[in-house]
N, C-alpha and C. Protein backbone atom coordinates (compact mmCIF):
# COMPACT_ATOMS: atom_id res chain seq x y z
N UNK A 1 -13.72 -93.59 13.70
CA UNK A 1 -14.66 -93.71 14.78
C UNK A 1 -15.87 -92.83 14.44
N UNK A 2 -17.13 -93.70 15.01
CA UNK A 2 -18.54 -92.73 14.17
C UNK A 2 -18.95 -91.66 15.62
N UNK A 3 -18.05 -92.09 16.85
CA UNK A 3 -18.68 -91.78 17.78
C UNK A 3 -17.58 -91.21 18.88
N UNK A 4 -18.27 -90.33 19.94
CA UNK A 4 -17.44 -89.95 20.48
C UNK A 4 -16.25 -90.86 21.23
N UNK A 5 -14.96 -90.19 21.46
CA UNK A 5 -13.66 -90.93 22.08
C UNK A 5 -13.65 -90.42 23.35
N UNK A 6 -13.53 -90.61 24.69
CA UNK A 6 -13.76 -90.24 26.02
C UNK A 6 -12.06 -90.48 26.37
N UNK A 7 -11.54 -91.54 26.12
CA UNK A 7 -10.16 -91.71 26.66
C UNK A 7 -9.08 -91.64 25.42
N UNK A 8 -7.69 -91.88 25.89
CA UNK A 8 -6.74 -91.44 24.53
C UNK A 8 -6.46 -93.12 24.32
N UNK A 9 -6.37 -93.14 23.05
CA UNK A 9 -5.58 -93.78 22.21
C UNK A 9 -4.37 -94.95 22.99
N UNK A 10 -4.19 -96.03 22.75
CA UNK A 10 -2.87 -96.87 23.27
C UNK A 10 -2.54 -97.43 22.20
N UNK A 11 -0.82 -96.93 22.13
CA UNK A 11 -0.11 -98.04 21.12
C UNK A 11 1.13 -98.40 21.49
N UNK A 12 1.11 -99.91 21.24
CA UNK A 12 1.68 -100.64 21.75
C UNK A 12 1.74 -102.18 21.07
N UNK A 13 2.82 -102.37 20.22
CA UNK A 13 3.24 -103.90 19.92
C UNK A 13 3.15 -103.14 18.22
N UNK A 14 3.45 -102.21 17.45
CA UNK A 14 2.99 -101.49 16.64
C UNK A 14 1.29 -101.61 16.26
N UNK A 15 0.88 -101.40 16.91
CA UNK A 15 -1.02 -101.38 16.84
C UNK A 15 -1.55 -100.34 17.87
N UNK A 16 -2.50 -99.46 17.34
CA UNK A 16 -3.51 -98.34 18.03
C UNK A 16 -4.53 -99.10 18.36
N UNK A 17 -4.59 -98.78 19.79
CA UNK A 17 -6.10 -99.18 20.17
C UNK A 17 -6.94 -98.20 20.45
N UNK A 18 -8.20 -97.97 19.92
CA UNK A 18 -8.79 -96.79 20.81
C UNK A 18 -10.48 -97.29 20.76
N UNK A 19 -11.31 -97.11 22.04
CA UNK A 19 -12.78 -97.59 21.96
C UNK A 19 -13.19 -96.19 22.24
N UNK A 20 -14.88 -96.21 21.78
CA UNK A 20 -15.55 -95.08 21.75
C UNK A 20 -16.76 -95.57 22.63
N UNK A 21 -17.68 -94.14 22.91
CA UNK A 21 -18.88 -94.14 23.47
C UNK A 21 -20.30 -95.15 23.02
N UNK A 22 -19.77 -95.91 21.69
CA UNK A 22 -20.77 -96.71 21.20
C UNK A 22 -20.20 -97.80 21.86
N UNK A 23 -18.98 -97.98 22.38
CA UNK A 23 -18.74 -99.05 23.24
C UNK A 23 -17.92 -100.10 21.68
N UNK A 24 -17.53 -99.09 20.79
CA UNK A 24 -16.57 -100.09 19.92
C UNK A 24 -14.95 -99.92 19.82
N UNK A 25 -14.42 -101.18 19.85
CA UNK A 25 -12.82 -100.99 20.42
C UNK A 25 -12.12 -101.35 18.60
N UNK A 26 -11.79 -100.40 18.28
CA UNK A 26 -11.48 -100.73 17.04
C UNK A 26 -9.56 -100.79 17.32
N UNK A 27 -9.17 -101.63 16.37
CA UNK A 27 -7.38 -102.04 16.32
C UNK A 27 -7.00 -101.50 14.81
N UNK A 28 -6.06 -100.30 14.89
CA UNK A 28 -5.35 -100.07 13.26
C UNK A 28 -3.69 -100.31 13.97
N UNK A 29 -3.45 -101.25 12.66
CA UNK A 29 -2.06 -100.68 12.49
C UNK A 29 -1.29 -99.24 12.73
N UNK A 30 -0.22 -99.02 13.19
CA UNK A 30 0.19 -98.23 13.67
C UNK A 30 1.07 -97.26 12.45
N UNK A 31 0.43 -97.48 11.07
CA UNK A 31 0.90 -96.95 10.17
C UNK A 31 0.84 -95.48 9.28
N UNK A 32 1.20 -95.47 8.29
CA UNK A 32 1.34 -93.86 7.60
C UNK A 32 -0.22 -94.20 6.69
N UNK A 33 -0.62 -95.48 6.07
CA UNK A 33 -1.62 -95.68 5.92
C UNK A 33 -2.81 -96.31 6.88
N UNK A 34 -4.13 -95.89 6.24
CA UNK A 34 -5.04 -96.46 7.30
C UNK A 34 -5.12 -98.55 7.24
N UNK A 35 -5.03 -99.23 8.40
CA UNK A 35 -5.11 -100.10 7.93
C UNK A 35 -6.05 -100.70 9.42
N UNK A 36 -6.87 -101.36 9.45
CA UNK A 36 -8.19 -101.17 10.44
C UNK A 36 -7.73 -103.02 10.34
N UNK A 37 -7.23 -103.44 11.47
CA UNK A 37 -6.91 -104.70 11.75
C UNK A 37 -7.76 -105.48 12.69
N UNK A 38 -8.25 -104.50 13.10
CA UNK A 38 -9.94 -105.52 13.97
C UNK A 38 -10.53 -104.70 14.50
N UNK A 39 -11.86 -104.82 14.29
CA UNK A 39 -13.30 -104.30 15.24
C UNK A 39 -14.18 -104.73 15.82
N UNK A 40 -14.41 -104.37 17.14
CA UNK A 40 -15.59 -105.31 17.83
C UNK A 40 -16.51 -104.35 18.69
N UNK A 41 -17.43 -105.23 19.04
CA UNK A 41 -18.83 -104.15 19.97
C UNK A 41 -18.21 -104.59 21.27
N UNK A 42 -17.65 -103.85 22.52
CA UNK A 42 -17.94 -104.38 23.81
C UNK A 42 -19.14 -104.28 24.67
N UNK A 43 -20.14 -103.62 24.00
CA UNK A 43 -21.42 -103.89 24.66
C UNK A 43 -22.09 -102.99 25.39
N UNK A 44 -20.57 -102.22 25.51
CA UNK A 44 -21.02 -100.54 26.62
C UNK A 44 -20.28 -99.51 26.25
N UNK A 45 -20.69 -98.24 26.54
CA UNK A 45 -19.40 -97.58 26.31
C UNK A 45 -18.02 -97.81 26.72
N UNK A 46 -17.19 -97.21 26.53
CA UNK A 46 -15.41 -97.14 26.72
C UNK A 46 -15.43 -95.72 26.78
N UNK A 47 -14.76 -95.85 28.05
CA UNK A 47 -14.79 -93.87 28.53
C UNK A 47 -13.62 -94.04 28.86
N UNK A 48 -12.40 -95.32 28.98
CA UNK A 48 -11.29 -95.46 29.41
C UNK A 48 -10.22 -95.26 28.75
N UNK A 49 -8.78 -95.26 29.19
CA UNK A 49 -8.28 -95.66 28.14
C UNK A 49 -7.38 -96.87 28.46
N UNK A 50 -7.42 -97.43 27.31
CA UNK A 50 -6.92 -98.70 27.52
C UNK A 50 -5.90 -99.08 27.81
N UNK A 51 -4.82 -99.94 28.37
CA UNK A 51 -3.63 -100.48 29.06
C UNK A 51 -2.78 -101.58 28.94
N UNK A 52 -1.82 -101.68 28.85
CA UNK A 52 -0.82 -102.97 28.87
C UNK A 52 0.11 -103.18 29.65
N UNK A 53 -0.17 -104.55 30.01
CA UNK A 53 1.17 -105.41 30.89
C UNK A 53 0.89 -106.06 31.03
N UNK A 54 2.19 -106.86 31.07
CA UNK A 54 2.57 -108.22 30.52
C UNK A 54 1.70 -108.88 29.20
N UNK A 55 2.36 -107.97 28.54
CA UNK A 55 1.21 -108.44 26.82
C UNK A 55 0.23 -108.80 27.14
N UNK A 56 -0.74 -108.29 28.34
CA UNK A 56 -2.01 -108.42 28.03
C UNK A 56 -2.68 -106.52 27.78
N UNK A 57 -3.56 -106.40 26.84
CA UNK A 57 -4.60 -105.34 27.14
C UNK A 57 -5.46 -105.14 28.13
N UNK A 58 -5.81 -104.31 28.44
CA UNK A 58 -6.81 -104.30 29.49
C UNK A 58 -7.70 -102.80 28.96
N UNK A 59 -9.29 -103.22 28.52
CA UNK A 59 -9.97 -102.22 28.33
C UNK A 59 -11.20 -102.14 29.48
N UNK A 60 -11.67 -101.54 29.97
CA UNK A 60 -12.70 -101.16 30.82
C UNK A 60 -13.88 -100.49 29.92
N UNK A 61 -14.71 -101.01 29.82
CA UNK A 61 -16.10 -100.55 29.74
C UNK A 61 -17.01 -100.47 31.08
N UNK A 62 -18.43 -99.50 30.05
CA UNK A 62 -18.92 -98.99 31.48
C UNK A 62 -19.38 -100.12 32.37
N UNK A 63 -19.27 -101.73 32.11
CA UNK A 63 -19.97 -102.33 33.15
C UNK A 63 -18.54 -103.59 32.69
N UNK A 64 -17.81 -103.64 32.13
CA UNK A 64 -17.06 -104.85 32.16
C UNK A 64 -15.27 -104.65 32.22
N UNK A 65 -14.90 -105.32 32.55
CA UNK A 65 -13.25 -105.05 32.56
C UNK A 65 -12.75 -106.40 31.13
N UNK A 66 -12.20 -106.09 30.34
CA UNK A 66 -12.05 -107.13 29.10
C UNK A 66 -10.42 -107.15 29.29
N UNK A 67 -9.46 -108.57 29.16
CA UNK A 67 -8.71 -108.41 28.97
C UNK A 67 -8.29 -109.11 27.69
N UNK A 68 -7.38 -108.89 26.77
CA UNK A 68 -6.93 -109.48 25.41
C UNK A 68 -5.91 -109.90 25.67
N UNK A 69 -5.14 -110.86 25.03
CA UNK A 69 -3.84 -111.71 24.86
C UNK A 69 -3.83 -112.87 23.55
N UNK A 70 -2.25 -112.72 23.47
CA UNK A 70 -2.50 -112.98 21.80
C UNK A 70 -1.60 -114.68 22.14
């Protein structure tokens, strides 16, 4: 992360989620090595931290609620 982290970290399904103040929600594997399995802009910051149920994610940015499902 290039930028500050406001909320902690979620892992869950073996994958880390964590978004920063540039408002980017980056996905690593939950491993002993680094392995960076997806990155995206949500558009605003992420001061939250992110959540699960019922296999969905749920991240909050400063103006949007995003949910993921696979």
């Amino acid at each position: 992360m290039k930028a500050h982290m406001w909320g902690s970290t979620l892992v869950a399904d073996g994958k880390v989620y964590a978004g920063d103040e540039d408002g980017d929600l980056t996905v690593l594997a939950a491993s002993k090595e680094k392995k960076v399995l997806s990155e995206v802009n949500l558009g605003a910051p992420v001061y939250s931290t992110p959540i699960v149920a019922n296999g969905v994610v749920y991240i909050s940015s400063n103006t949007h609620l995003f949910a993921f499902s696979q």
